[in-house]
PDB file of N, CA and C in Angstrom:
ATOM      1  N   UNK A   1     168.523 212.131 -77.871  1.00  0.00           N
ATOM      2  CA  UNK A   1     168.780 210.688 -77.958  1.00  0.00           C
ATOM      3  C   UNK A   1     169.347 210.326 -79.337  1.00  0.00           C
ATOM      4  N   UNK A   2     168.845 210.467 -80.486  1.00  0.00           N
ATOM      5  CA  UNK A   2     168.836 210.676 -81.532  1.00  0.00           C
ATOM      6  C   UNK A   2     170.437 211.170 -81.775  1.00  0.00           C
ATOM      7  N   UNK A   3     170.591 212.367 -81.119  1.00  0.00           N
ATOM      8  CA  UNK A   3     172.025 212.843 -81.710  1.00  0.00           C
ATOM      9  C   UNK A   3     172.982 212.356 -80.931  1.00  0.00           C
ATOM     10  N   UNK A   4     172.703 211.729 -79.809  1.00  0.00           N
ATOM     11  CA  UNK A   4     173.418 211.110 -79.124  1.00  0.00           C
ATOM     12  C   UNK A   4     173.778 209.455 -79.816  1.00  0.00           C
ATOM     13  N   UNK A   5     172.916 208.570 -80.832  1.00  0.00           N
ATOM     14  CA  UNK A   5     173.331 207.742 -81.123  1.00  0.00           C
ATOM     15  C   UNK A   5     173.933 207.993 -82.435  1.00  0.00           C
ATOM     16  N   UNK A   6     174.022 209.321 -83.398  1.00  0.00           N
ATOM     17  CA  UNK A   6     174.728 209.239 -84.339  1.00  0.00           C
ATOM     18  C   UNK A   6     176.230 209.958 -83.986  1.00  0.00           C
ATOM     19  N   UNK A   7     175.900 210.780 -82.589  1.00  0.00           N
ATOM     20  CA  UNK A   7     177.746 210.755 -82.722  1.00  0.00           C
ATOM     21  C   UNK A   7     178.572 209.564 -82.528  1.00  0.00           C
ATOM     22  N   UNK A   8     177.852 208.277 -81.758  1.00  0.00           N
ATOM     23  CA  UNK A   8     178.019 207.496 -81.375  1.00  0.00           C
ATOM     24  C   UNK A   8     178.603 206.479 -83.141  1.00  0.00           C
ATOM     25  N   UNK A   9     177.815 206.745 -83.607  1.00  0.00           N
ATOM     26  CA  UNK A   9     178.119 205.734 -84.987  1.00  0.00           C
ATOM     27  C   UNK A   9     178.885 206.306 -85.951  1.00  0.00           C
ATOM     28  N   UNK A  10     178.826 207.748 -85.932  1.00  0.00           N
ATOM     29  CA  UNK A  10     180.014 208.158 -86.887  1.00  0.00           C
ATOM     30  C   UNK A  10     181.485 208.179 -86.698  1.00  0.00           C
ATOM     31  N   UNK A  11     182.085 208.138 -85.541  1.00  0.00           N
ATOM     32  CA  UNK A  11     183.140 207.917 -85.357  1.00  0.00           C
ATOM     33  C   UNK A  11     183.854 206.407 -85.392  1.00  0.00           C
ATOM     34  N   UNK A  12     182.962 205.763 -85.251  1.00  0.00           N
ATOM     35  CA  UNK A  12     182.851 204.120 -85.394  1.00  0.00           C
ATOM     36  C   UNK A  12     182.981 203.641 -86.578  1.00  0.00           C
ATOM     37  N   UNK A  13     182.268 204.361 -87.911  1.00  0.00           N
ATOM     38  CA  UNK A  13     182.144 204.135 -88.828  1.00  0.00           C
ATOM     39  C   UNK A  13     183.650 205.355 -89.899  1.00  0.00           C
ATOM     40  N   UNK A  14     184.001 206.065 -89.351  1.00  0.00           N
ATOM     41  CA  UNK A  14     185.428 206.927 -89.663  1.00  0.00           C
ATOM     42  C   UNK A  14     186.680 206.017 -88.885  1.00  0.00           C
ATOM     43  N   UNK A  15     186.467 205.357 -88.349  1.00  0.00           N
ATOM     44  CA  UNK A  15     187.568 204.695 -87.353  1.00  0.00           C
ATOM     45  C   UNK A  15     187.574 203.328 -88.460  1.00  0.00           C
ATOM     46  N   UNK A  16     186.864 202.526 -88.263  1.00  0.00           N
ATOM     47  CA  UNK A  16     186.516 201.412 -89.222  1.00  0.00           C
ATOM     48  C   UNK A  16     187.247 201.867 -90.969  1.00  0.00           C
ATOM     49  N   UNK A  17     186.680 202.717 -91.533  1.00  0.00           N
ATOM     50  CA  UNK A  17     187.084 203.310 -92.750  1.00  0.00           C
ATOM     51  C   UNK A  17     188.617 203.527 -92.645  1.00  0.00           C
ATOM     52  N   UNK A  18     189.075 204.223 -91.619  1.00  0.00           N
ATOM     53  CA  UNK A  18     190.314 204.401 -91.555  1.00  0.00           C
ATOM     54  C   UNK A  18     191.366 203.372 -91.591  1.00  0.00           C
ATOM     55  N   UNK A  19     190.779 202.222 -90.883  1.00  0.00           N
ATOM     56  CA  UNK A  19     191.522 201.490 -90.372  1.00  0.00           C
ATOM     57  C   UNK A  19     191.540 199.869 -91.574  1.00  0.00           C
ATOM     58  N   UNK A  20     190.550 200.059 -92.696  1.00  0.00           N
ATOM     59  CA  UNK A  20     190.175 199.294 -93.464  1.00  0.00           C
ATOM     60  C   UNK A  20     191.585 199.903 -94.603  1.00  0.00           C
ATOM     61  N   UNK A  21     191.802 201.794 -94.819  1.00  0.00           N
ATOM     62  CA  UNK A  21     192.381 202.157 -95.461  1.00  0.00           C
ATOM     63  C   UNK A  21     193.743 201.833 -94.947  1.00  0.00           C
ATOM     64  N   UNK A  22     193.934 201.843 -93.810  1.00  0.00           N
ATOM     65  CA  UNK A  22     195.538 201.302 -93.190  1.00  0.00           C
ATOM     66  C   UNK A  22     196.108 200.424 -93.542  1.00  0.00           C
ATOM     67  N   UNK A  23     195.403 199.428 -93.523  1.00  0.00           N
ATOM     68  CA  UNK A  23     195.349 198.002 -93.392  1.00  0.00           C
ATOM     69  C   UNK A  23     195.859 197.494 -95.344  1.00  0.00           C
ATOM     70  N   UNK A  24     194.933 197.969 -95.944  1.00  0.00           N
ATOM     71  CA  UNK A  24     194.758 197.805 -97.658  1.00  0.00           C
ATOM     72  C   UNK A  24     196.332 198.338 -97.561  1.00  0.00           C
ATOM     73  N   UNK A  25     196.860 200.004 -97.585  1.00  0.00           N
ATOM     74  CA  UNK A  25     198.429 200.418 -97.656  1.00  0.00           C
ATOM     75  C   UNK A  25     199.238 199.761 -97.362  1.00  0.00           C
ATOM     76  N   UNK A  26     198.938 198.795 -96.142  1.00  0.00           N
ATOM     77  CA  UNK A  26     200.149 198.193 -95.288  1.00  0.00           C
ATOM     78  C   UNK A  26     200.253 197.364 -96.324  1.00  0.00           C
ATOM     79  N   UNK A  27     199.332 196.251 -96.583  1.00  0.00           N
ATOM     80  CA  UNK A  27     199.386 194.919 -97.632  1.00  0.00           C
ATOM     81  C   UNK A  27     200.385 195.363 -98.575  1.00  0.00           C
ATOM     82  N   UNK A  28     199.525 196.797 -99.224  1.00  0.00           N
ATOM     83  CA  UNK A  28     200.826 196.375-100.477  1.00  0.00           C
ATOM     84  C   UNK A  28     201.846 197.366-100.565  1.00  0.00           C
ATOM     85  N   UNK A  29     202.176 197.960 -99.229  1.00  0.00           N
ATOM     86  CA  UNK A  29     203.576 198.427 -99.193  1.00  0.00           C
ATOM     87  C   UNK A  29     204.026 196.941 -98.949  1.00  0.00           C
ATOM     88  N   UNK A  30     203.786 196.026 -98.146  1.00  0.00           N
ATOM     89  CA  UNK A  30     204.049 194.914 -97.666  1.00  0.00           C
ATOM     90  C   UNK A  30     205.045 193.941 -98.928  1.00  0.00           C
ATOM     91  N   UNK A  31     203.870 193.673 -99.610  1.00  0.00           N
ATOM     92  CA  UNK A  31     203.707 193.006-100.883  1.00  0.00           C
ATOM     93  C   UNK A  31     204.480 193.823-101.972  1.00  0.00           C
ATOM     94  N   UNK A  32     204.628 195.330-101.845  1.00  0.00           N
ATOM     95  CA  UNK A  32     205.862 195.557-102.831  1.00  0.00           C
ATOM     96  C   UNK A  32     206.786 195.482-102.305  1.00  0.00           C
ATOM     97  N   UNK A  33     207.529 195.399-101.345  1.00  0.00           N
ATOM     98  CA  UNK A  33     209.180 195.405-100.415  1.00  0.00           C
ATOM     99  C   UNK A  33     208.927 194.010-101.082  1.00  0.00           C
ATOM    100  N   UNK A  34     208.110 192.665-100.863  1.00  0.00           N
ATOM    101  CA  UNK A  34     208.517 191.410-101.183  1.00  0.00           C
ATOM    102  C   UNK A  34     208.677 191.067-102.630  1.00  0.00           C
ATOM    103  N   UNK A  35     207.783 191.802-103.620  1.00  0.00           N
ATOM    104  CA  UNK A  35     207.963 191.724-105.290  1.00  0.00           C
ATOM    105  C   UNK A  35     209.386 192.223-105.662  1.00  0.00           C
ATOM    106  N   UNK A  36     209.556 193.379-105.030  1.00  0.00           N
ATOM    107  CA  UNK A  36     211.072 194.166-105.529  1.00  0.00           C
ATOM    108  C   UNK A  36     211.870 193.036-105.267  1.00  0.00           C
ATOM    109  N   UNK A  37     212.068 192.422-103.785  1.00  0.00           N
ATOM    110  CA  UNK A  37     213.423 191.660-103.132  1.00  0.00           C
ATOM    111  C   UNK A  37     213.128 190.550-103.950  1.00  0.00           C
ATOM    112  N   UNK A  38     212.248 189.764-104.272  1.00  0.00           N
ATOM    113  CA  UNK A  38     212.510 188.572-105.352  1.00  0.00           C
ATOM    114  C   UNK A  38     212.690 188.772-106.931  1.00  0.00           C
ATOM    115  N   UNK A  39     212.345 190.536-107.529  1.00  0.00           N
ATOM    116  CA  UNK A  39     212.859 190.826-108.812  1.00  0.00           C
ATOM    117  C   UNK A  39     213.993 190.863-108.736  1.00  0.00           C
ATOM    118  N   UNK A  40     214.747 191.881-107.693  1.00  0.00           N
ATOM    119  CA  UNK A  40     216.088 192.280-107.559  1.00  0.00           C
ATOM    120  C   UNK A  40     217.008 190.928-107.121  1.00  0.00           C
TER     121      UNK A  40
END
């Protein structure tokens, strides 16, 4: 039971992490394409 609810939460919690890290890259690839095009 036990190991059945932590496979259950670790992938949840690697999916989440991942997707927190996606998310942060996207912003500021985002946010540098828009800093460059208003320096340049």
């Amino acid at each position: 039971m036990f190991r059945i609810i932590q496979r259950g939460i670790l992938p949840r919690k690697l999916g989440l992490t991942l997707g927190i890290i996606y998310f942060a890259l996207y912003s500021v690839f985002n946010n540098g394409i828009w800093l460059i095009k208003v320096l340049l």
